[in-house]
Protein backbone atom coordinates (compact mmCIF):
# COMPACT_ATOMS: atom_id res chain seq x y z
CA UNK A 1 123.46 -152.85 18.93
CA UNK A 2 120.10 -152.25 20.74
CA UNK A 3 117.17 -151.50 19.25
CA UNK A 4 115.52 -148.72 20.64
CA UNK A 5 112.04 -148.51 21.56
CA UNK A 6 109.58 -146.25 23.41
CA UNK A 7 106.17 -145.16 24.00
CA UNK A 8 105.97 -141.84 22.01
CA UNK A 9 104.11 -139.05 24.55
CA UNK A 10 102.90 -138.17 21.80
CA UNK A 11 101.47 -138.46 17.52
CA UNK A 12 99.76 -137.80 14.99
CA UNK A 13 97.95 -140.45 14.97
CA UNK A 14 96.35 -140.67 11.40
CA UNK A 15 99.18 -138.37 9.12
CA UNK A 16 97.17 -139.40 6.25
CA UNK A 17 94.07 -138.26 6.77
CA UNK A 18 95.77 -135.06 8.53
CA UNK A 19 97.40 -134.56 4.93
CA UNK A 20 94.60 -134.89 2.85
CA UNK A 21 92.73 -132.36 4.92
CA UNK A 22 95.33 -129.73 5.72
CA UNK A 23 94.03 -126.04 4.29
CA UNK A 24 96.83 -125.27 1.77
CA UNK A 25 98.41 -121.85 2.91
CA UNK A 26 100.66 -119.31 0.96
CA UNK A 27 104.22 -121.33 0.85
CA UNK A 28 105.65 -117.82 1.29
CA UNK A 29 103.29 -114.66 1.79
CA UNK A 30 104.82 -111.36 2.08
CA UNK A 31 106.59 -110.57 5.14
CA UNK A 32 104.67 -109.32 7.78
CA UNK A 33 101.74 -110.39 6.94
CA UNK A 34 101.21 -112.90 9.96
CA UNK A 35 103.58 -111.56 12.42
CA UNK A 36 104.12 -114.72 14.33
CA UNK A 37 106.56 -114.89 16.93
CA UNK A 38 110.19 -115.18 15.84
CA UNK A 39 112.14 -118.37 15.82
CA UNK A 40 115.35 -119.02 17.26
CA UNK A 41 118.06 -121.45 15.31
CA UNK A 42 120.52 -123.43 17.12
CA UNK A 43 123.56 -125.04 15.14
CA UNK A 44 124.46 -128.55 17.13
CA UNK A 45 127.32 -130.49 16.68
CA UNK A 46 127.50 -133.99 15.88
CA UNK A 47 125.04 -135.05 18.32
CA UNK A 48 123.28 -137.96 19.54
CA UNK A 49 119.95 -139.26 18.03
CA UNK A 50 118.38 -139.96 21.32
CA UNK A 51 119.56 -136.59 22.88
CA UNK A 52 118.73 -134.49 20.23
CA UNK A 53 115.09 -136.70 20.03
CA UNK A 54 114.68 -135.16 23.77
CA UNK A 55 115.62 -132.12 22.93
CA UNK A 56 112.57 -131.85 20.56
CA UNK A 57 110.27 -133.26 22.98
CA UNK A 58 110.93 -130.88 25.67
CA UNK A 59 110.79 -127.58 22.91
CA UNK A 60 107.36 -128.86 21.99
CA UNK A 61 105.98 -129.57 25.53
CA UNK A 62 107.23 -126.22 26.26
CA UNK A 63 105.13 -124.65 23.88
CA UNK A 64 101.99 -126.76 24.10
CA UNK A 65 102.45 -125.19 27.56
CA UNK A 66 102.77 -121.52 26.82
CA UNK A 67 106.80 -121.72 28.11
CA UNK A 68 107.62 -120.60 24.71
CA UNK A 69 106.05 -118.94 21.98
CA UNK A 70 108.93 -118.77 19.63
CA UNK A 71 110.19 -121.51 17.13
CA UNK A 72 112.97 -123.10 16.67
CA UNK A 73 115.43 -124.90 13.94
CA UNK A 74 118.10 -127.41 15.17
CA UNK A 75 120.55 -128.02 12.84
CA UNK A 76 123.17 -130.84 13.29
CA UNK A 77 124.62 -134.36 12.21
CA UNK A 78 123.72 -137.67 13.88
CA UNK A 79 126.44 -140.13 15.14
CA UNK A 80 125.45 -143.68 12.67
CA UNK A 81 121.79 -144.55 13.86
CA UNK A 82 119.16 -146.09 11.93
CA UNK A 83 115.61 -144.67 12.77
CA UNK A 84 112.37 -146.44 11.69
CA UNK A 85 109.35 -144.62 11.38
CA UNK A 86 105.71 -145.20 11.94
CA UNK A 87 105.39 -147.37 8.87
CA UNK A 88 108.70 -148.98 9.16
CA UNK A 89 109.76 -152.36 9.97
CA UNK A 90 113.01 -154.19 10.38
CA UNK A 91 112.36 -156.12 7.46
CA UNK A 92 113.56 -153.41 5.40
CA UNK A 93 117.30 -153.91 6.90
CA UNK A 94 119.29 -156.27 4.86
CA UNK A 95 121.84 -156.85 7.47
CA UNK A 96 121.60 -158.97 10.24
CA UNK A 97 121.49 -157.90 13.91
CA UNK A 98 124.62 -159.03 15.02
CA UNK A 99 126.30 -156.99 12.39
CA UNK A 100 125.05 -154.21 13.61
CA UNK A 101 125.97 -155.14 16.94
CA UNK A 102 129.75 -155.37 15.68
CA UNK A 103 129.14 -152.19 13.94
CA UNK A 104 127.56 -150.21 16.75
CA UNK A 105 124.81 -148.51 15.34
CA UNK A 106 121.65 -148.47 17.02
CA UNK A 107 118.03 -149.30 15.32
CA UNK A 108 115.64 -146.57 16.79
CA UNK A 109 111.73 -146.74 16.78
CA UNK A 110 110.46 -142.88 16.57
CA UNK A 111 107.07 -141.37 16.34
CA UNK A 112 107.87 -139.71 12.84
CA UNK A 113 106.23 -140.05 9.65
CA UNK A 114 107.80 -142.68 6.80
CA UNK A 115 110.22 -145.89 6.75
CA UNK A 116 113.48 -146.56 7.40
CA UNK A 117 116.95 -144.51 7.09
CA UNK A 118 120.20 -143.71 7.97
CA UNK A 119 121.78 -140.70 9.88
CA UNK A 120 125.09 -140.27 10.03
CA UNK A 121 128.23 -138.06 10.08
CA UNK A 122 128.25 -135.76 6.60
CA UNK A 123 124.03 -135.71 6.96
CA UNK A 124 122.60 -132.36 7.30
CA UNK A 125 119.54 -133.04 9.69
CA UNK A 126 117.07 -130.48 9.87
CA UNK A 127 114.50 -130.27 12.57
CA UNK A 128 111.83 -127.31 12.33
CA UNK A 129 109.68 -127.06 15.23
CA UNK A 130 106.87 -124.88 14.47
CA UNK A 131 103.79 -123.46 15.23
CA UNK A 132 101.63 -124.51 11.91
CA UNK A 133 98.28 -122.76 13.27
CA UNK A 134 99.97 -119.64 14.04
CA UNK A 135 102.13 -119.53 10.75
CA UNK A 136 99.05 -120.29 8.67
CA UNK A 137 101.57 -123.13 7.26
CA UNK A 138 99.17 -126.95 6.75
CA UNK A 139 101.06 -130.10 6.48
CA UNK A 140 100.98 -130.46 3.07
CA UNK A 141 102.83 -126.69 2.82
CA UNK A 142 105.17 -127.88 5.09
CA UNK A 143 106.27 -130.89 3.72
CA UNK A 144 106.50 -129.39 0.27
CA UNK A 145 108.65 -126.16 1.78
CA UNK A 146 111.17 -128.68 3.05
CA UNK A 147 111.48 -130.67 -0.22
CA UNK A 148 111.83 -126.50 -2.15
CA UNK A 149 114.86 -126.08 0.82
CA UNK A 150 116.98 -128.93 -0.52
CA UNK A 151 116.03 -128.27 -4.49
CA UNK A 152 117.36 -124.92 -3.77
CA UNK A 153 120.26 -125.78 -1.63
CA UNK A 154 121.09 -128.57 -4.06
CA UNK A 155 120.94 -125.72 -7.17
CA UNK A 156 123.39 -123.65 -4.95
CA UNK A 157 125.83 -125.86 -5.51
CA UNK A 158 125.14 -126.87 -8.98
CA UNK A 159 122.94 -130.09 -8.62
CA UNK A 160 119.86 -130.18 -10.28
CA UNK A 161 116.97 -132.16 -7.60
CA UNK A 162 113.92 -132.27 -7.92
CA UNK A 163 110.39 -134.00 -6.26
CA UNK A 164 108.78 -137.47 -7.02
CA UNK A 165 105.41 -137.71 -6.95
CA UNK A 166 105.03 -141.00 -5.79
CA UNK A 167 107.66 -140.46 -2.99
CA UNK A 168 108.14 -137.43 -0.95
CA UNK A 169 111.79 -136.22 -0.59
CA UNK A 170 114.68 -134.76 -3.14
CA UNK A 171 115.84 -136.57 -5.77
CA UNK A 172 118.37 -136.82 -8.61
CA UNK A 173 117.08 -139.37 -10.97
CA UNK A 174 116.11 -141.97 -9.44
CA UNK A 175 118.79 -141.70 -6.69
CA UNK A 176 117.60 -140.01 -3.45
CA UNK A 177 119.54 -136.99 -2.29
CA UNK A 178 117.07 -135.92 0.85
CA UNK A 179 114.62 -137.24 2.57
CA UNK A 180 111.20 -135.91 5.25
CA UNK A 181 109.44 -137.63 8.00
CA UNK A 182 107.61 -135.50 10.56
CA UNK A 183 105.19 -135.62 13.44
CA UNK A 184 102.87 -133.42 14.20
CA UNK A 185 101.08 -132.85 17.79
CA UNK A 186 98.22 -130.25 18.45
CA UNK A 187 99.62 -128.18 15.27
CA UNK A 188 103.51 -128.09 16.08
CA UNK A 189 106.14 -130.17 13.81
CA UNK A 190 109.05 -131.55 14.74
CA UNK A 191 111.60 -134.06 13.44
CA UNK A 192 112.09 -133.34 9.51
CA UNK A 193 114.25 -133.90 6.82
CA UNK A 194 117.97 -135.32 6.15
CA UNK A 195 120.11 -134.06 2.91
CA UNK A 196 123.04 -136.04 2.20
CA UNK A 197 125.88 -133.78 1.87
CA UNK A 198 128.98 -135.96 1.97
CA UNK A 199 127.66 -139.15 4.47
CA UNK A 200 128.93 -142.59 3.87
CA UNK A 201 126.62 -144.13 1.29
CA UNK A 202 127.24 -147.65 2.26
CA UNK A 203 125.30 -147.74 5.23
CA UNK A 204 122.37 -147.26 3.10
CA UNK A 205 123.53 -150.46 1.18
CA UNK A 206 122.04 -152.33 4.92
CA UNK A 207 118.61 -151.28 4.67
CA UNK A 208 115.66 -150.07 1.67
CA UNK A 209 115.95 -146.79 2.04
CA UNK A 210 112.39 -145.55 2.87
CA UNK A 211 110.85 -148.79 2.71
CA UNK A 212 111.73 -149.20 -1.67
CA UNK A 213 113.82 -151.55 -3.27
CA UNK A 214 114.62 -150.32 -6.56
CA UNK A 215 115.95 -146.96 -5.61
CA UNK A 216 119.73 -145.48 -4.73
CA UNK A 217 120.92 -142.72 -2.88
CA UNK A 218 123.12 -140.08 -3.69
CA UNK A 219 124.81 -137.31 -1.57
CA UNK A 220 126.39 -133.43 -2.92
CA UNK A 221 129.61 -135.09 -3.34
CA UNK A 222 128.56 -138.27 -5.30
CA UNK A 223 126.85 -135.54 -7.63
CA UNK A 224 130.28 -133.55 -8.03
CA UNK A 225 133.01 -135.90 -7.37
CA UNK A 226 134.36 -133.14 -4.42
CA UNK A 227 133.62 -132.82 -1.03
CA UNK A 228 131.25 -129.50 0.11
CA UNK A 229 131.78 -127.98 3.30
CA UNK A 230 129.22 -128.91 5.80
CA UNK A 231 129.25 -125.03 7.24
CA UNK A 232 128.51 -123.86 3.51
CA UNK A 233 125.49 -126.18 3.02
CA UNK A 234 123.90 -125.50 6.57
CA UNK A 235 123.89 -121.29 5.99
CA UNK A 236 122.59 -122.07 1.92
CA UNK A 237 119.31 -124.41 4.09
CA UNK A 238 119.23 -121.59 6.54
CA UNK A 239 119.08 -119.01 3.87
CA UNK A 240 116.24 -120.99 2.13
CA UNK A 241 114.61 -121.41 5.48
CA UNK A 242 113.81 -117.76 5.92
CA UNK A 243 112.80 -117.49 2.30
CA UNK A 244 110.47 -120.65 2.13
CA UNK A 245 108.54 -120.64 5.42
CA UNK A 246 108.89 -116.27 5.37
CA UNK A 247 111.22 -116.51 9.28
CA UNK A 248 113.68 -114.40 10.51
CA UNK A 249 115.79 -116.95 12.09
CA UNK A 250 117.90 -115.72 15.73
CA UNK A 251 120.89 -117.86 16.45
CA UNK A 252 120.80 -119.16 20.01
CA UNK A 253 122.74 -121.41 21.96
CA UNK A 254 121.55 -124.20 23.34
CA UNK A 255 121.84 -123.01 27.13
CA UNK A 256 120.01 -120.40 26.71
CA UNK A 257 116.88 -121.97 25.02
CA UNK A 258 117.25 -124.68 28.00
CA UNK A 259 117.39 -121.29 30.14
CA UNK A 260 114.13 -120.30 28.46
CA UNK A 261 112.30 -123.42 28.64
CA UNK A 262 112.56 -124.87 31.92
């Protein structure tokens, strides 16, 4: 196991404070209304944390730069990785080093919002990298439209979720189902949120999920006792994409948006 570390090019550097002064905007004004450019979706394969971490990087230099005025949604699954965000330490893992050396799963340092968690095969992950300024969209809207996504995916599939207001994220009960952590540079998001459609809960056994102790986690199939199709949950978050943050999403392959970028 190696944990991961690098200088982010770039964060927000006090979320807080960003948070508590973000104008609240429409969560979802009539179409039209803003015509911002459109926003291309690109459905990954299992991939791997650190490629699809430089993926994201290069889509938001590109448009910081002008390269791209579109957004974009990645949708995928991470090979096992635990990430640690910008208020996360590795006293919240509860396994020791070496075990995760014999388990070969990396502990990666990122630039996003939040604590600890896991990613992992059966994990929808969800990364939205958008224009905020031009979509009229603050961080509070944003953050709030990803936790309606999973309520309403969860409901399409006959779990009931809902918010916390202590901690963001989707819950049922007092088991976590989905959870958020974004950056934010010069008004564009990226990384996002995780829902746990069918992953192996006992990875979340090593750590404290998001930094808490007296909390579970719970995935679609825990909830039902059967196993959802992956392909089924990511077109119900896609659906609830378009109607939540008002897109029209283009699918795209990755090729081509590398065509378009670089």
């Amino acid at each position: 196991m190696s944990t991961a570390t690098r200088e982010p090019e770039f964060v927000s550097r006090n979320p807080e404070r960003a948070t508590q002064n973000a104008e609240p905007a429409t969560r979802n004004p009539q179409r039209g209304t803003r015509n911002p450019p459109g926003c291309y979706c690109i459905d990954l394969p299992l991939t791997d944390y650190h490629d699809a971490w430089d993926m994201q990087i290069a889509i938001v230099n590109a448009k910081k730069q002008g390269i791209l005025a579109a957004d974009v949604i990645l949708l995928l699954e991470h090979f096992p990785v635990f990430t640690l965000g910008r208020r996360g330490g590795l006293e919240h893992l509860t396994v020791s080093k070496s075990f995760l050396e014999t388990s070969n799963i990396d502990v990666v340092h990122v630039e996003r919002g939040g604590n600890i968690t896991y990613h992992g095969p059966g994990q929808i992950v969800v990364y939205p990298i958008l224009d905020l300024n031009r979509r009229k969209l603050g961080i509070i809207d944003l953050v709030s439209g990803m936790e309606e996504i999973m309520i309403r995916t969860a409901r399409d599939f006959g779990v009931q979720a809902g918010c916390n207001p202590k901690n963001r994220g989707v819950w049922v009960g007092n088991q976590k189902l989905g959870s958020i952590g974004i950056a934010v540079r010069r008004g564009i998001s990226y990384h996002g949120f995780a829902f746990n459609v069918h992953p192996s809960l006992t990875h979340f056994d090593w750590i404290h999920p998001c930094g808490l102790t007296d909390i579970g986690v719970t995935s679609l199939k825990k909830e039902l006792g059967t196993v959802i199709s992956i392909g089924d949950v990511r077109l119900a978050i896609t659906h609830h994409m378009e109607k939540v943050f008002d897109l029209e999403l283009n699918q795209i392959t990755r090729d081509r948006l590398n065509e378009l970028i670089q």
